[in-house]
PDB file of N, CA and C in Angstrom:
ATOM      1  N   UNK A   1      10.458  -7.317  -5.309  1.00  0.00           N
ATOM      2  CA  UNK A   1       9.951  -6.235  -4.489  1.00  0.00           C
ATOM      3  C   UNK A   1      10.913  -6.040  -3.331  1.00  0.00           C
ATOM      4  N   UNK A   2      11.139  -4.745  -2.790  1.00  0.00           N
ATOM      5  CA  UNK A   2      11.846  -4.601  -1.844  1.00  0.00           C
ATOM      6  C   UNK A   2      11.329  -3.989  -0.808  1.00  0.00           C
ATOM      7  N   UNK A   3      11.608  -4.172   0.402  1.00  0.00           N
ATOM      8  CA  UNK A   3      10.447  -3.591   1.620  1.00  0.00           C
ATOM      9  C   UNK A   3      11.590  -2.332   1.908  1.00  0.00           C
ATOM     10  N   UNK A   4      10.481  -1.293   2.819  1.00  0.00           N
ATOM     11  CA  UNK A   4      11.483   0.025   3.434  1.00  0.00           C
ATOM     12  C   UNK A   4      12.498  -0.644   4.076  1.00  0.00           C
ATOM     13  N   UNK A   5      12.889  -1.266   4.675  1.00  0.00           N
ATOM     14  CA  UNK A   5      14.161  -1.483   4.956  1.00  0.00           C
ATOM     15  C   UNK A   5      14.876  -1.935   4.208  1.00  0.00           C
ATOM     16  N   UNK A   6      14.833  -2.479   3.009  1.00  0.00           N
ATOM     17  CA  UNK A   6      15.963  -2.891   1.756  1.00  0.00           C
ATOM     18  C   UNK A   6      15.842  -4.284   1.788  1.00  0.00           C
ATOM     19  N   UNK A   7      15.571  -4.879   2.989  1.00  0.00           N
ATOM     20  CA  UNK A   7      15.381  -6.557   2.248  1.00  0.00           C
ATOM     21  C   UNK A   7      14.344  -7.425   1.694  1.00  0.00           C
ATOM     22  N   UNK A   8      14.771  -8.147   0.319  1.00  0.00           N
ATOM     23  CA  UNK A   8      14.149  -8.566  -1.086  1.00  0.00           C
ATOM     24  C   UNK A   8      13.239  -9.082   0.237  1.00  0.00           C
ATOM     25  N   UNK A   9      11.690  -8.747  -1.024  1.00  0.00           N
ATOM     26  CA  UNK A   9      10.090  -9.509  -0.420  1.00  0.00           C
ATOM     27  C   UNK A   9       9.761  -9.971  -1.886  1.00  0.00           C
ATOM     28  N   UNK A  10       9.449 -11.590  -1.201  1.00  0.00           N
ATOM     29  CA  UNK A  10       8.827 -12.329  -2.310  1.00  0.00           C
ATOM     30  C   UNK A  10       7.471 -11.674  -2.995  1.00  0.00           C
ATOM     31  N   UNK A  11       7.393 -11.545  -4.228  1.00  0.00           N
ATOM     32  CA  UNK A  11       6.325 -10.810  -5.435  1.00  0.00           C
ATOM     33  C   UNK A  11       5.048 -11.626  -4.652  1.00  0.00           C
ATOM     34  N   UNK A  12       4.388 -11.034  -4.404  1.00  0.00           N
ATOM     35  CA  UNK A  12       2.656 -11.574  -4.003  1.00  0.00           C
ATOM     36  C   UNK A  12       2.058 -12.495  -5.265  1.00  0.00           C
ATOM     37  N   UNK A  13       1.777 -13.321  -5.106  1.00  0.00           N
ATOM     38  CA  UNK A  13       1.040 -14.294  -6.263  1.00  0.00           C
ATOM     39  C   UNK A  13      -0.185 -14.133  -6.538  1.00  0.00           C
ATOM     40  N   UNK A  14      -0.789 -13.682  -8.377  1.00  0.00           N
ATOM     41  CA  UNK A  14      -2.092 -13.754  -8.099  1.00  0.00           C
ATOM     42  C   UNK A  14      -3.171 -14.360  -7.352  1.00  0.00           C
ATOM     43  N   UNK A  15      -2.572 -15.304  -6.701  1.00  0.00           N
ATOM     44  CA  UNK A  15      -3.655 -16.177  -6.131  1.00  0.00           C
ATOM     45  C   UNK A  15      -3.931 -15.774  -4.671  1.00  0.00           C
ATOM     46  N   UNK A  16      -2.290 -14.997  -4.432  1.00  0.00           N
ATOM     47  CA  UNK A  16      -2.577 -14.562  -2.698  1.00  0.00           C
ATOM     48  C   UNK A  16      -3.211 -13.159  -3.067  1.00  0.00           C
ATOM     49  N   UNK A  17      -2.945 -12.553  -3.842  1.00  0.00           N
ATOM     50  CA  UNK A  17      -3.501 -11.196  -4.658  1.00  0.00           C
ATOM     51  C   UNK A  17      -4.985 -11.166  -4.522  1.00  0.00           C
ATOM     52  N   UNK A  18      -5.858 -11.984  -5.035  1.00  0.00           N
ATOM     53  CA  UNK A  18      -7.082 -12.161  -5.361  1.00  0.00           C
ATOM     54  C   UNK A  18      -7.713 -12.798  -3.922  1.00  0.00           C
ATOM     55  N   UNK A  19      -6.647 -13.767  -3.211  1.00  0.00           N
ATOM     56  CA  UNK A  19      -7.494 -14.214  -1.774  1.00  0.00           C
ATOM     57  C   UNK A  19      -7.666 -12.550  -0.902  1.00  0.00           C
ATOM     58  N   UNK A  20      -6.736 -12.158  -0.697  1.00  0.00           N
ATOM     59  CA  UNK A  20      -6.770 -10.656  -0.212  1.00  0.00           C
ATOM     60  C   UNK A  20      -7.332  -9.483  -1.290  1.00  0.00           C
ATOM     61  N   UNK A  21      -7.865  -9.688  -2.514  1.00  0.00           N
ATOM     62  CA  UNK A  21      -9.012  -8.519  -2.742  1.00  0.00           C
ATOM     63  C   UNK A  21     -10.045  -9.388  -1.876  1.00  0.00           C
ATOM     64  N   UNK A  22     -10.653 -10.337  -2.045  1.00  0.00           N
ATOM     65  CA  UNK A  22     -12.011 -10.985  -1.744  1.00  0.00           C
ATOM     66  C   UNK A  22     -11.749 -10.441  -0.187  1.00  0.00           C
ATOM     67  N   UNK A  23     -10.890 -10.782   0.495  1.00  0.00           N
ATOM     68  CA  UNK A  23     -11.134 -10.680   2.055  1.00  0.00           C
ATOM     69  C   UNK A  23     -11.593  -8.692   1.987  1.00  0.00           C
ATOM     70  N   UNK A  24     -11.049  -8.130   1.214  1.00  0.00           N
ATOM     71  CA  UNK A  24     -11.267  -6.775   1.756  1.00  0.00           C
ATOM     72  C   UNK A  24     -12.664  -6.562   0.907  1.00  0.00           C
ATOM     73  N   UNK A  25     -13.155  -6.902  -0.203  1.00  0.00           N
ATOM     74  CA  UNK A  25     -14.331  -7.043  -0.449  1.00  0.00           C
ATOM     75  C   UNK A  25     -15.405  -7.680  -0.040  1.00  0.00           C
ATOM     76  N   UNK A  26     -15.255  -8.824   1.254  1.00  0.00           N
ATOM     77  CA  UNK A  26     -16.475  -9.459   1.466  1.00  0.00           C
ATOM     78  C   UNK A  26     -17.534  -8.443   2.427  1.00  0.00           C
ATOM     79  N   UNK A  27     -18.672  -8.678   2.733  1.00  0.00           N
ATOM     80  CA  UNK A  27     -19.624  -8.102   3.217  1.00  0.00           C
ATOM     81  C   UNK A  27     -19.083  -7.455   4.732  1.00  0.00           C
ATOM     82  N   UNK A  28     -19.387  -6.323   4.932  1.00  0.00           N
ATOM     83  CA  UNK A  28     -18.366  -5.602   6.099  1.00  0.00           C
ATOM     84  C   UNK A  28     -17.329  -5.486   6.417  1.00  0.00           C
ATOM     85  N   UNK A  29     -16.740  -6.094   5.121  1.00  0.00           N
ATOM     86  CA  UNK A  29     -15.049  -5.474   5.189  1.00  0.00           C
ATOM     87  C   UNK A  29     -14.843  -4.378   4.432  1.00  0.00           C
ATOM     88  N   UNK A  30     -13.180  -3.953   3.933  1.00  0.00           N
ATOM     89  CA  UNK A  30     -13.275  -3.036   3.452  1.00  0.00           C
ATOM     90  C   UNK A  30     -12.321  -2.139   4.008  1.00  0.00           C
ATOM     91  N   UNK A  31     -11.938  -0.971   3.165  1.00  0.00           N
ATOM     92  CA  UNK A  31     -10.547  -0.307   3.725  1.00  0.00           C
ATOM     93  C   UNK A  31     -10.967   0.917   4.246  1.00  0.00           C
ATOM     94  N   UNK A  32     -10.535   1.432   5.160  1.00  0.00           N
ATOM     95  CA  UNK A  32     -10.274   2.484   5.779  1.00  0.00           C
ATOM     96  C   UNK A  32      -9.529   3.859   5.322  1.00  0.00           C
ATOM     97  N   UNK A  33     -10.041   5.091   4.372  1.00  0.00           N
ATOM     98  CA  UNK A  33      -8.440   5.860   4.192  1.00  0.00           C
ATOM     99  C   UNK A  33      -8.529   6.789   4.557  1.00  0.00           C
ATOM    100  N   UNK A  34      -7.796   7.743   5.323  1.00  0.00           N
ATOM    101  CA  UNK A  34      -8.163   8.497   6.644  1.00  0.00           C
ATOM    102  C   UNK A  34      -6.409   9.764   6.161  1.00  0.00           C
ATOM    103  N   UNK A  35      -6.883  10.824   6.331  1.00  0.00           N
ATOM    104  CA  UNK A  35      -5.972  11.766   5.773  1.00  0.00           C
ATOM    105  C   UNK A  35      -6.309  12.570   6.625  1.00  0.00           C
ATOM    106  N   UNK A  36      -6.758  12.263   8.366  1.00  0.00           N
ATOM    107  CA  UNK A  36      -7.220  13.361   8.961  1.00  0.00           C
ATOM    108  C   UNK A  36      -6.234  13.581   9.974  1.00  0.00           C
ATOM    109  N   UNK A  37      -6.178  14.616  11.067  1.00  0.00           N
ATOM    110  CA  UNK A  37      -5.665  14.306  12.148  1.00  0.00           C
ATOM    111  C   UNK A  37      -6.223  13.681  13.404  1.00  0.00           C
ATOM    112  N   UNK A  38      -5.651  13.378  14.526  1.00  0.00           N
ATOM    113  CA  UNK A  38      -6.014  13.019  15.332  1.00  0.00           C
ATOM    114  C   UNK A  38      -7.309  13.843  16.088  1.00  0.00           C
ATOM    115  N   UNK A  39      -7.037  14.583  16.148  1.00  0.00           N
ATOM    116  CA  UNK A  39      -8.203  15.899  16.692  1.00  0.00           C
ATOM    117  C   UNK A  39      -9.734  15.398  15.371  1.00  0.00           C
ATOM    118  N   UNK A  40      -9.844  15.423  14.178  1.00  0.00           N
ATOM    119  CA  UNK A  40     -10.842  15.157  13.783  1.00  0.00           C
ATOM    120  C   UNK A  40     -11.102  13.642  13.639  1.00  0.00           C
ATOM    121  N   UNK A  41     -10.535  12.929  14.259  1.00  0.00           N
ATOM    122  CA  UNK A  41     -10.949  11.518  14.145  1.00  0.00           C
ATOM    123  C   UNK A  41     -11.233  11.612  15.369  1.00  0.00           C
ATOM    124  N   UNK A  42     -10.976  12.484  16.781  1.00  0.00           N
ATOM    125  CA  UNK A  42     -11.930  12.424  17.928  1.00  0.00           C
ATOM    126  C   UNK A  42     -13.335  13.187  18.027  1.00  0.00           C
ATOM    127  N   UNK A  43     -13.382  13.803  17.317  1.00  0.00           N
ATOM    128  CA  UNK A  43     -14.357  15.031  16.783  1.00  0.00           C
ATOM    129  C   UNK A  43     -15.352  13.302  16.032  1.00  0.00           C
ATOM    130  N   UNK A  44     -15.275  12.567  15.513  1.00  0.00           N
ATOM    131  CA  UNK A  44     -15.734  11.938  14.577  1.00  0.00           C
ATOM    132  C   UNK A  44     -16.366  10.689  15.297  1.00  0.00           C
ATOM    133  N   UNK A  45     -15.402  10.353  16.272  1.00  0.00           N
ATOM    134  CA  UNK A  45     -15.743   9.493  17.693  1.00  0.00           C
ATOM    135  C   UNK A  45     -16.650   9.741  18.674  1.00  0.00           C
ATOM    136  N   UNK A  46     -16.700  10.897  18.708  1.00  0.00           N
ATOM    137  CA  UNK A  46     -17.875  11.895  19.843  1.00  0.00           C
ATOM    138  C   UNK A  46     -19.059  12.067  19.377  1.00  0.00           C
ATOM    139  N   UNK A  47     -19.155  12.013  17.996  1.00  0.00           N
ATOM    140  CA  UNK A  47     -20.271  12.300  17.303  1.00  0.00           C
ATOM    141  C   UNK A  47     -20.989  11.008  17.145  1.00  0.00           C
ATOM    142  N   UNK A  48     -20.154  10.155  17.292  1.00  0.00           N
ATOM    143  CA  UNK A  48     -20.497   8.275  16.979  1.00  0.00           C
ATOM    144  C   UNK A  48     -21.313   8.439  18.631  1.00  0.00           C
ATOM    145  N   UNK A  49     -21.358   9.099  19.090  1.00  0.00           N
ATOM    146  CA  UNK A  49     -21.719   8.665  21.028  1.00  0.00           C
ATOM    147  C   UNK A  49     -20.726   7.539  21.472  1.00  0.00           C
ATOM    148  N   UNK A  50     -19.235   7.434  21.018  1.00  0.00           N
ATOM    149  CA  UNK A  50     -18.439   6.575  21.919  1.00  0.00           C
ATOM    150  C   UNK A  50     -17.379   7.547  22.321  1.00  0.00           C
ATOM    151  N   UNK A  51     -16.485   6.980  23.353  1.00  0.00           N
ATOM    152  CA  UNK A  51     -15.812   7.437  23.597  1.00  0.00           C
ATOM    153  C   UNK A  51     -14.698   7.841  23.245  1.00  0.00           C
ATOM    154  N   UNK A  52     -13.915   8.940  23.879  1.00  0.00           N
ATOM    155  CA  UNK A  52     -12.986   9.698  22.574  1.00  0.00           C
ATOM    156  C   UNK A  52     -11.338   9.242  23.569  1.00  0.00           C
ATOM    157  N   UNK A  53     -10.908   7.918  22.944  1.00  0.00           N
ATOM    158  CA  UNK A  53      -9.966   7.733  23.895  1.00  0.00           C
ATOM    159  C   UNK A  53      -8.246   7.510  22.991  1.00  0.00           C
ATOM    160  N   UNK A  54      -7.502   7.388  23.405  1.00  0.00           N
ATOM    161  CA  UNK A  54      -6.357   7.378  22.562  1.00  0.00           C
ATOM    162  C   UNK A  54      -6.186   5.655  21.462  1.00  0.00           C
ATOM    163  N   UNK A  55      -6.667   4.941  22.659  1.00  0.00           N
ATOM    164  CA  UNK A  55      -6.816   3.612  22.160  1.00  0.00           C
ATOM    165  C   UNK A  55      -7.882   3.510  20.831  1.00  0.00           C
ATOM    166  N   UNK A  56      -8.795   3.727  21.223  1.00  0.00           N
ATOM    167  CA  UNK A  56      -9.924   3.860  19.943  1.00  0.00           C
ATOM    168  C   UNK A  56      -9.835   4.776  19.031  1.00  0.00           C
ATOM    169  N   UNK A  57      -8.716   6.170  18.926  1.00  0.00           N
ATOM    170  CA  UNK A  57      -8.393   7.224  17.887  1.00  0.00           C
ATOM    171  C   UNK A  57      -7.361   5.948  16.782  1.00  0.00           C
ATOM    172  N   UNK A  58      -6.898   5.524  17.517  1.00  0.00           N
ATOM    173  CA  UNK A  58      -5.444   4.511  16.878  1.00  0.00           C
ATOM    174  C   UNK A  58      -6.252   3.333  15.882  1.00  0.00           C
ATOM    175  N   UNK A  59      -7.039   2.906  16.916  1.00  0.00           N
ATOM    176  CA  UNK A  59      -7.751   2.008  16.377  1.00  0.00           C
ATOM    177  C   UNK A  59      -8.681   1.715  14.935  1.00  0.00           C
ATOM    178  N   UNK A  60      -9.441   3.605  15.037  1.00  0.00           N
ATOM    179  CA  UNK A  60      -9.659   3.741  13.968  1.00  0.00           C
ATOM    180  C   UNK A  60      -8.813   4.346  12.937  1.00  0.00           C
ATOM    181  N   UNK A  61      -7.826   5.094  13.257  1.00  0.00           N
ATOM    182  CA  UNK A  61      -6.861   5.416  12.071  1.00  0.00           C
ATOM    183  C   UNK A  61      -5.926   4.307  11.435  1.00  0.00           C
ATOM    184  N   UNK A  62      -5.896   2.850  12.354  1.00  0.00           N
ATOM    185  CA  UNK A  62      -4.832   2.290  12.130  1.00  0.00           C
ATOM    186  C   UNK A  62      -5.913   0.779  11.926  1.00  0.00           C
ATOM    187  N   UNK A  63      -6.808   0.406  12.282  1.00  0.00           N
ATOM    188  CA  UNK A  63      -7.813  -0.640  11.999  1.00  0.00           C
ATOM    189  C   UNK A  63      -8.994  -0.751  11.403  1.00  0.00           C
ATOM    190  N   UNK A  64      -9.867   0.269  11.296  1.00  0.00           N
ATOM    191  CA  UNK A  64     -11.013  -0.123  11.109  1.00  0.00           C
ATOM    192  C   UNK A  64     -12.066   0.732  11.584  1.00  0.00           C
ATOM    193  N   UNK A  65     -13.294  -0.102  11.716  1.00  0.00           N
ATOM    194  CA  UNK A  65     -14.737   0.812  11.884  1.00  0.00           C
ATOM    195  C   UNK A  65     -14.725   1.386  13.510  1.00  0.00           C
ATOM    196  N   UNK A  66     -15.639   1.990  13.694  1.00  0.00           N
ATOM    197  CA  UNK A  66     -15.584   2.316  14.852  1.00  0.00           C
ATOM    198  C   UNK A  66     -16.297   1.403  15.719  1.00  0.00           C
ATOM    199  N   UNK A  67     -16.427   1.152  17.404  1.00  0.00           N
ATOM    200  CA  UNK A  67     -16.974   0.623  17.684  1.00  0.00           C
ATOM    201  C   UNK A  67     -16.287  -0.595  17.863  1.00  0.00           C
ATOM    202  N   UNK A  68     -15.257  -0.810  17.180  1.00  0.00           N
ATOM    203  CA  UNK A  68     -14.896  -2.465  16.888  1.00  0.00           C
ATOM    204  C   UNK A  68     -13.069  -2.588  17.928  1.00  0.00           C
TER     205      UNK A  68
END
């Protein structure tokens, strides 16, 4: 495997493969996939009743649930 910058990345092993499905499958985990812009992920934040801040737009486009 080769990463965007061109240098060789060791092949993931089923075993690290399968530890990382389980982590994104256990109970309240889980992936995030977000094809929006910034403007409707604050639109989406406001509606949650939190606040609509640059830190928490990032947070959820780039981490996770809201709130967190």
């Amino acid at each position: 495997m080769v990463a965007e910058n061109g240098s060789a990345q060791p092949t993931p092993t089923t075993e690290q493969l399968t530890k990382t499905a389980s982590r994104l499958a256990a109970k309240g985990k889980g992936l995030l996939a977000s094809d929006e812009s910034i403007g409707t992920i604050g639109k989406r934040i406001e509606k949650a009743g939190l606040a609509n801040t640059e830190v928490r737009q990032k947070t959820l486009s780039c981490h996770g649930p809201l709130g967190k």
